[in-house]
C-alpha atoms as a PDB file:
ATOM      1  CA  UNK A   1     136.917  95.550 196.415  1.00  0.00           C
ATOM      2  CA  UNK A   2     137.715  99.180 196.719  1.00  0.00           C
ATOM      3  CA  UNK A   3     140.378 100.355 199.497  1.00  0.00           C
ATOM      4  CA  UNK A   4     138.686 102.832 202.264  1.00  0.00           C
ATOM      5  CA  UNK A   5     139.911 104.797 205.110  1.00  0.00           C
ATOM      6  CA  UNK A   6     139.390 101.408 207.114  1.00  0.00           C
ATOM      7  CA  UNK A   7     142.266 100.051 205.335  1.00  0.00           C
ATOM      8  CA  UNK A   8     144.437 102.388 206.032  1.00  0.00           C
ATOM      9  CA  UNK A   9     144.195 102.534 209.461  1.00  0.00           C
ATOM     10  CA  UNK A  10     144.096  99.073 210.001  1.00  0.00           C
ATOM     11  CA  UNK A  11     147.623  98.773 208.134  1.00  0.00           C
ATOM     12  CA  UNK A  12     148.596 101.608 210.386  1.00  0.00           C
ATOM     13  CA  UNK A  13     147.461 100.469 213.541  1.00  0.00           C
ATOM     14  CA  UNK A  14     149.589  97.442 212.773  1.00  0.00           C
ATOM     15  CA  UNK A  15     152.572  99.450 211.978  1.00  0.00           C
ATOM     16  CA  UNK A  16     151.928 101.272 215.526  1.00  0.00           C
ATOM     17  CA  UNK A  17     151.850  98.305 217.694  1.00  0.00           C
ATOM     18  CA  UNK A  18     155.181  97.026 215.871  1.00  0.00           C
ATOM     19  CA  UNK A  19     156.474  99.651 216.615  1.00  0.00           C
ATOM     20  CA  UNK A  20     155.822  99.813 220.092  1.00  0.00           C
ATOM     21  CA  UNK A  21     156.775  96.237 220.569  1.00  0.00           C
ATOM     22  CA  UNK A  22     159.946  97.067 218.889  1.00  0.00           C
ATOM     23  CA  UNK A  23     160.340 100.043 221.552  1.00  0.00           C
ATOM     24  CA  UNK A  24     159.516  97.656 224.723  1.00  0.00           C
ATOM     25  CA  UNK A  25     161.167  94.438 223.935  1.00  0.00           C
ATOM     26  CA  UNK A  26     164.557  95.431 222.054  1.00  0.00           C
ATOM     27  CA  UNK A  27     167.463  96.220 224.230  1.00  0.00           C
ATOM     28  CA  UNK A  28     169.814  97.334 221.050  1.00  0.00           C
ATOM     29  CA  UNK A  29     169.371 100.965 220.587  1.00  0.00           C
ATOM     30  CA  UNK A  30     169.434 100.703 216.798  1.00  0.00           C
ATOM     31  CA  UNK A  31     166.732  98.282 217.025  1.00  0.00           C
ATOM     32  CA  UNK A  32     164.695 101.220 219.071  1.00  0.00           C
ATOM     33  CA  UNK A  33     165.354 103.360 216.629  1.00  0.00           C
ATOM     34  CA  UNK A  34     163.675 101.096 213.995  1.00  0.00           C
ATOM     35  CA  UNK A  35     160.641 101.044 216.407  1.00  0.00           C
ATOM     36  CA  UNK A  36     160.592 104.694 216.815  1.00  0.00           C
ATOM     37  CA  UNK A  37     160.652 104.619 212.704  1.00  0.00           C
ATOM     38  CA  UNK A  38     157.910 102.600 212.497  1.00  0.00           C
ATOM     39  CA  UNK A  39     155.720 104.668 214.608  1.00  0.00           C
ATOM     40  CA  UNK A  40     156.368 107.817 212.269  1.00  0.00           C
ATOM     41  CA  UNK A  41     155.295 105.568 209.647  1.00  0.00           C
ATOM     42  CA  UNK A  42     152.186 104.599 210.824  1.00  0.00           C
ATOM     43  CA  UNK A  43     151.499 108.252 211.734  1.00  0.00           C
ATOM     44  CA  UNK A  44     152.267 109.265 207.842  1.00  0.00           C
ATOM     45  CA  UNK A  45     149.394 106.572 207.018  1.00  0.00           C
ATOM     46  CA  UNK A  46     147.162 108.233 209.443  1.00  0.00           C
ATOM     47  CA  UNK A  47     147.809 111.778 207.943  1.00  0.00           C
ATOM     48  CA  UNK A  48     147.668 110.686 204.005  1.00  0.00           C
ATOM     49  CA  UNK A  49     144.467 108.459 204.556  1.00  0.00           C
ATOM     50  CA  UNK A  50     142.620 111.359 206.586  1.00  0.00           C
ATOM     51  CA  UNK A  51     143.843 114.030 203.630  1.00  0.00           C
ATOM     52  CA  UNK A  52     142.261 111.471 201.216  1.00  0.00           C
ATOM     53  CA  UNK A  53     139.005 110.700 202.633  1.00  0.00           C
ATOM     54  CA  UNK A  54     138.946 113.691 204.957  1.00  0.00           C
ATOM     55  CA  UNK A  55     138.515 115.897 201.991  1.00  0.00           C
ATOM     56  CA  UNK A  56     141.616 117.620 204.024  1.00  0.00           C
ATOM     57  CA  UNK A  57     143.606 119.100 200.824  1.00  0.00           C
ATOM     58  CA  UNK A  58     147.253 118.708 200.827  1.00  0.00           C
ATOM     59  CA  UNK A  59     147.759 119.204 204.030  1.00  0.00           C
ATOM     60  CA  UNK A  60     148.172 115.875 205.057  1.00  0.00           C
ATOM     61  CA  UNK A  61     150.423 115.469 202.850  1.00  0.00           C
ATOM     62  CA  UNK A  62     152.178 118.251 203.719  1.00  0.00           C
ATOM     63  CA  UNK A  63     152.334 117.035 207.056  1.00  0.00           C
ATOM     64  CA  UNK A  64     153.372 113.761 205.885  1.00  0.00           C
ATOM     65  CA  UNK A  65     156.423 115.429 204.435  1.00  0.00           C
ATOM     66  CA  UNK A  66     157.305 117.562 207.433  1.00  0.00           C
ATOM     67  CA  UNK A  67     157.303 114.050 209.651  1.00  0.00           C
ATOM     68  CA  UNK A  68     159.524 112.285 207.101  1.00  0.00           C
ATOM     69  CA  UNK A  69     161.917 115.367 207.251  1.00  0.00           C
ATOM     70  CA  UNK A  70     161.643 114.706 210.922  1.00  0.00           C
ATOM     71  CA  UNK A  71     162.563 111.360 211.049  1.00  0.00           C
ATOM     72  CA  UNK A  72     165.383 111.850 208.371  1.00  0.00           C
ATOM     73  CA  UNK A  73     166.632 114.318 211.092  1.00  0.00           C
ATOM     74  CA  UNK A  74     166.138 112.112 214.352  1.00  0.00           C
ATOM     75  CA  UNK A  75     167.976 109.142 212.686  1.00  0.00           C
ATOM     76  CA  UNK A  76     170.751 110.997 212.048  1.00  0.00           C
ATOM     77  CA  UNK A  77     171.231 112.493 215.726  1.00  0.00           C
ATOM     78  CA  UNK A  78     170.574 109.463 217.153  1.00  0.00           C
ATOM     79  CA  UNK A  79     172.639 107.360 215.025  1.00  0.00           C
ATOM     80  CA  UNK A  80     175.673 109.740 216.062  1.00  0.00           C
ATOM     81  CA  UNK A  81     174.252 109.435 219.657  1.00  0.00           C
ATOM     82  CA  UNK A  82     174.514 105.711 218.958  1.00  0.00           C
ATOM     83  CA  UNK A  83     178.110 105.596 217.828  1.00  0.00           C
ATOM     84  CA  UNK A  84     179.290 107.838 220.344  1.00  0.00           C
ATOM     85  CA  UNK A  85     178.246 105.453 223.272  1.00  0.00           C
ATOM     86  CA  UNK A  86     179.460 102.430 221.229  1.00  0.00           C
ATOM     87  CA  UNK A  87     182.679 104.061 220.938  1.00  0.00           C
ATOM     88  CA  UNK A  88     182.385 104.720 224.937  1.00  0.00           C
ATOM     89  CA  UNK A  89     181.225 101.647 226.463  1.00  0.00           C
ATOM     90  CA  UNK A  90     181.824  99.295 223.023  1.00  0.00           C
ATOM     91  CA  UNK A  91     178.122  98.310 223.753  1.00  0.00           C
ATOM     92  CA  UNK A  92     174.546  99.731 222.365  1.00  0.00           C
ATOM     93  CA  UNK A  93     172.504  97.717 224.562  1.00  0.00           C
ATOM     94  CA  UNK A  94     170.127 100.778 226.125  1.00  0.00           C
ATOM     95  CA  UNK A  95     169.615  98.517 229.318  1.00  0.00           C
ATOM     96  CA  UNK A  96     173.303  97.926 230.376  1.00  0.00           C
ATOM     97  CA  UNK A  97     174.580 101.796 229.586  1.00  0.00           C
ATOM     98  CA  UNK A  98     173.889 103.277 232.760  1.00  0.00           C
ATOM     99  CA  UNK A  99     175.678 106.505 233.069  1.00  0.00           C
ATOM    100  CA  UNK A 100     177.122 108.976 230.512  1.00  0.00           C
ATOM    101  CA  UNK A 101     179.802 110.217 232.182  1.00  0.00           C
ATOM    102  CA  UNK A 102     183.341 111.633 230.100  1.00  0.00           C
END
C-alpha cells in the first residue's frame, strides 16, 4: 500500500474539523487555543503533501516552517493574554469574561 496525496488530506481534514470542534464547543480559552493549534496543523499537512506530490519544490515546506514560526508566536501572546485575564477575573472561561476593563 503506498501513501498518496489522498492520505494526507484525509488525516488533515480530520485534524481541521477537530480543530474546529475544539474552537466551537470549549469554553476554556486554553482549550481554544489547542483548537486554533490544530488547525495550523492540518494546514502544515496541506502545504507538505501539495510540495510532495505537487512537484511544488521546497516551498511548501518553507511555508510549513513560516506557519510553525507563526503558531510558536500566537501561543505565546495568547498564553500571556490568557494569564493576564486569569489574573483579572481568576477565570479563563471565554464565555463568562465579558468586558476588559482596568
Amino acid at each position: 500500500m503506498e501513501v498518496t496525496l489522498t492520505h494526507f488530506l484525509i488525516v488533515s481534514t480530520i485534524l481541521f474539523c477537530l480543530g474546529i470542534y475544539g474552537i466551537v464547543t470549549r469554553k476554556n480559552a486554553v482549550m481554544v487555543l489547542m483548537g486554533i493549534e490544530l488547525i495550523l496543523n492540518a494546514s502544515n499537512i496541506n502545504f507538505v503533501a501539495f510540495s510532495r506530490f505537487g512537484n511544488f519544490g521546497l516551498q511548501g515546506q518553507l511555508i510549513a516552517l513560516f506557519v510553525i514560526v507563526l503558531a510558536a508566536a500566537e501561543a505565546a501572546v495568547a498564553l500571556a493574554i490568557v494569564l493576564n485575564v486569569y489574573k483579572t477575573f481568576v477565570n479563563v472561561n471565554v464565555d463568562e469574561i465579558d468586558s476588559l476593563r482596568d
